[in-house]
Every structure is written in C-alpha cells, then in structure tokens.
Protein backbone atom coordinates (compact mmCIF):
# COMPACT_ATOMS: atom_id res chain seq x y z
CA UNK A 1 -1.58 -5.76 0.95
CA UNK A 2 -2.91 -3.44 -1.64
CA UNK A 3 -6.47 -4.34 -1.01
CA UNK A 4 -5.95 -3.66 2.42
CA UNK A 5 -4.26 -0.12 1.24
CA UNK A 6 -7.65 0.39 -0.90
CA UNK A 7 -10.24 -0.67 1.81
CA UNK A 8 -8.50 1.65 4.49
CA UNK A 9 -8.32 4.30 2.31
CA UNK A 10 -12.29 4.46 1.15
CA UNK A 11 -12.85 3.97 4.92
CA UNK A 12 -10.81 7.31 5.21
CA UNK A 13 -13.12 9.04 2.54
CA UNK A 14 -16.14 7.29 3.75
CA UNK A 15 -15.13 8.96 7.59
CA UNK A 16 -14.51 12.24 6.15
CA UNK A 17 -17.59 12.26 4.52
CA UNK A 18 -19.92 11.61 7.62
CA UNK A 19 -18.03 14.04 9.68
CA UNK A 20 -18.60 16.51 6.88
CA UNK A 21 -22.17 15.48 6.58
CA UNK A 22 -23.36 15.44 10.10
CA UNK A 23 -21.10 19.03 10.68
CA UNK A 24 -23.70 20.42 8.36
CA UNK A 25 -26.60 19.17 10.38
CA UNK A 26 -24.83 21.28 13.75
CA UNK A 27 -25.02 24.18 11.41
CA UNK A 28 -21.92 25.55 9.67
CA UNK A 29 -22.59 29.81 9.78
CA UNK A 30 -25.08 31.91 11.75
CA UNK A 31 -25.31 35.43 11.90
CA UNK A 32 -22.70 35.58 14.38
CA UNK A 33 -19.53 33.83 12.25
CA UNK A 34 -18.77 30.07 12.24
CA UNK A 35 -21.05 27.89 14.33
CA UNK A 36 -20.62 24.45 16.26
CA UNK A 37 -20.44 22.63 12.91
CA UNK A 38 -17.59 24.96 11.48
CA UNK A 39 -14.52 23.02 12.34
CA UNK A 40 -15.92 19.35 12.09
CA UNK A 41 -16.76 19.92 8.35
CA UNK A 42 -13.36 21.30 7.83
CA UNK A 43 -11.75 18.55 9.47
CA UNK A 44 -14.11 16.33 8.13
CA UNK A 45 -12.93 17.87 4.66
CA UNK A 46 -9.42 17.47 5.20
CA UNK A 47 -9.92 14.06 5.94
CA UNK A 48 -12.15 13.00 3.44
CA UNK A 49 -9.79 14.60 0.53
CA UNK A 50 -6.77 13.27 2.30
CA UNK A 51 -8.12 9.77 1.99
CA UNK A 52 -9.32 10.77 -1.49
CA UNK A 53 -5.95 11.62 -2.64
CA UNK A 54 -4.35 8.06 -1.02
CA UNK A 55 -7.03 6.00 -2.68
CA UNK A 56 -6.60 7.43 -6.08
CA UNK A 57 -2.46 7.38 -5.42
CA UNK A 58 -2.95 3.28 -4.26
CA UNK A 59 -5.63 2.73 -6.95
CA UNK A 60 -3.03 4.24 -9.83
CA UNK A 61 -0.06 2.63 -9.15
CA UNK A 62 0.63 -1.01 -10.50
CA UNK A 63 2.18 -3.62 -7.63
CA UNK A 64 5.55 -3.88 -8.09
CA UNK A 65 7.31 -6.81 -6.14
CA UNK A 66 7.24 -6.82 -2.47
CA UNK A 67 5.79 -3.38 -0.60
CA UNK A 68 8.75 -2.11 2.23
CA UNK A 69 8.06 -2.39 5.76
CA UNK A 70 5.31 -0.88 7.57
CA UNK A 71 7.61 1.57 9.53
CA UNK A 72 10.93 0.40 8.98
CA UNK A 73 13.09 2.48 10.82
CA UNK A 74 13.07 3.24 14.47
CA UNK A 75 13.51 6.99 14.46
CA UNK A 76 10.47 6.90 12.78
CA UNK A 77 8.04 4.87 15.37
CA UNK A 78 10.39 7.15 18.22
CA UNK A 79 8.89 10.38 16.37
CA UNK A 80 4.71 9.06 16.65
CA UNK A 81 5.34 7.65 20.04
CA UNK A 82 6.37 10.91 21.12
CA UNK A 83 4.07 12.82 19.53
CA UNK A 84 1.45 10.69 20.84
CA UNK A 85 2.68 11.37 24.43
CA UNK A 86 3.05 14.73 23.78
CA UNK A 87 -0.57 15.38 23.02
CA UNK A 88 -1.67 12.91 25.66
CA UNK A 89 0.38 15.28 27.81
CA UNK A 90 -1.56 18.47 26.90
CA UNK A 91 -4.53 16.75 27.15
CA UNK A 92 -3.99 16.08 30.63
CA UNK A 93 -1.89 19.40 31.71
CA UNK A 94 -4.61 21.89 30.23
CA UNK A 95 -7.37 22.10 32.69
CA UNK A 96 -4.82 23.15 35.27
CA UNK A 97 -2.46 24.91 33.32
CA UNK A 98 -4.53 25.84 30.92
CA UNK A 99 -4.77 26.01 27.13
CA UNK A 100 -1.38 28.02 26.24
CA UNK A 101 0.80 27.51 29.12
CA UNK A 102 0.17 23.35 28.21
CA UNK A 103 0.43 23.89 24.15
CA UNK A 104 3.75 25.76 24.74
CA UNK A 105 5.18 23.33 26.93
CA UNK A 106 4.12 20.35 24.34
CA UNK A 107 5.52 22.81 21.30
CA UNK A 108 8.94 23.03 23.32
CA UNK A 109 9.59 19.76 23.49
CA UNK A 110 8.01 18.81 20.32
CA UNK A 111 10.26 21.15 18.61
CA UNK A 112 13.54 20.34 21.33
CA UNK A 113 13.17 16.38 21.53
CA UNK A 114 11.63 15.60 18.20
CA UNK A 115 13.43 17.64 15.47
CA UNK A 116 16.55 18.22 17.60
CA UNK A 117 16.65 22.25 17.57
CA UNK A 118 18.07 24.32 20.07
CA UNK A 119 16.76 25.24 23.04
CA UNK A 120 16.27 28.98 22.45
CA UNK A 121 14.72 28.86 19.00
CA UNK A 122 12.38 25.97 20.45
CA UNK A 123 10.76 28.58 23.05
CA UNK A 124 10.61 31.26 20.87
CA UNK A 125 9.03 29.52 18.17
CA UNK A 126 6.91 27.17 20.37
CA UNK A 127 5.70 30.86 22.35
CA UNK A 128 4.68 32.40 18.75
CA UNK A 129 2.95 29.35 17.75
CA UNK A 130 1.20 29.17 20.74
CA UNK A 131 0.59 32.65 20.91
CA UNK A 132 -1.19 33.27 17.51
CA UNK A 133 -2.82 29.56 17.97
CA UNK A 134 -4.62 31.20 21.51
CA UNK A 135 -5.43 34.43 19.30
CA UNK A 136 -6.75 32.48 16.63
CA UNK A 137 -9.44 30.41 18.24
CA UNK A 138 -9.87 32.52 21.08
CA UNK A 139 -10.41 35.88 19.38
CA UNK A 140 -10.92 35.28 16.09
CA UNK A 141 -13.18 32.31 16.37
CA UNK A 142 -14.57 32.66 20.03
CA UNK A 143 -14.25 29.54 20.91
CA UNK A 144 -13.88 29.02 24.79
CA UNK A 145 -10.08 27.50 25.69
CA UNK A 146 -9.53 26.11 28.51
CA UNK A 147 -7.87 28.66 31.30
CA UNK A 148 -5.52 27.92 33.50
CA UNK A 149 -4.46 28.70 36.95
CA UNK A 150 -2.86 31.57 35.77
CA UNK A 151 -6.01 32.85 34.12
CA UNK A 152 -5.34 32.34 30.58
C-alpha cells in the first residue's frame, strides 16, 4: 500500500509539473494583466506542491501495522458524492442560468445539505461568495463567465 501511496503521489507532482510547464508556453503576463496561461500554472502549482507535500509526508513516515480503510465512514463518501453532483450540477445549469445564479444555487446547498447550516446563513453566505467569486474573475481578471438568461 505505501508504494502505491508513493507512485500516486509523484504522479501528482509529475501532473502539476506539466500543467505548470505547458501554462508557461500559453504565456503567463502580457501587457494587459494575466494571460491564457495565468490560472493553469497556478493550478498547476497548487497541484504540483500539494502532491509534493504528500510524497514527502508518505516518504517520512515509517509503516506501522495495518493502514485504516480507504474511506471508512459513510458520512464521508455522502460528503464527495455530493459534492461531485453538486458541481456536475453547475456544470450543467450555467449556460442557461448562467455563471452566478448556478454557483449560488450549488453554494446553497453545498453549505445547507453538506455542513448542515441553516437556511438563512446558507443564502447569505452562498450570495457573498458568489458575489465576490463573479467580481473576481469577471472584473478583476476579465475573464468571460458564462451569462445567463437573466443577463448575468
């Protein structure tokens, strides 16, 4: 099991490292801001040091008797399934409803379903989030979101 822990974690690094390096070939800054390579390389970078992190973690710790189950409780595999859905979900519901009408509607029941808060503070904080998300990479990044029926 721990050379399986060690080989998917180098893949990790490996992945994060070719995202990073071909985001550099698209070009990370122009004389405009960020360009198309921008957020690959960082997400390449968060990968890549992410895996990093894991493999060093896995490759300093001695085995110790049997590892626990891969997901051993069910609230746990309910949580990713969810989440899963949930993005699936936005995926599907933004180009008719558009980038922030869909992320708030994921965010609600993200926050409602998932960590079991009440309905108001769901809204409000899934409307902020969703909110400064939109003003982020709309405004601050330019990058084109998907717009709904409702126009934004």
């Amino acid at each position: 099991m721990r050379a399986a822990s060690l080989i998917s974690n180098a893949t990790w690094v490996l992945l994060g490292l070719a995202v990073c390096v071909y985001a550099v070939r698209l070009r990370l800054w122009d004389s405009a801001g960020p360009a198309s390579g921008f957020l690959p390389f960082l997400a390449g970078l968060v990968v890549g040091v992410a895996g990093l992190v894991l493999l060093i973690r896995e490759w300093t710790t001695r085995p110790v008797g049997q590892s626990p189950p891969f997901w051993h409780d069910a609230a746990g595999r309910t949580r990713v399934a969810l989440v899963i859905v949930a993005l699936v979900a936005m995926a599907l519901l933004m180009p008719t409803l558009g980038f922030l009408v869909a992320a708030f509607l994921v965010m609600t029941f993200l926050l409602g379903l998932t960590e079991h808060r009440r309905l108001g503070s769901s809204i409000v904080l899934a409307a902020a989030s969703s909110v400064f998300i939109y003003w982020l990479f709309a405004s601050l990044l330019q990058v084109r979101l998907p717009r709904g029926l409702l126009g934004f």
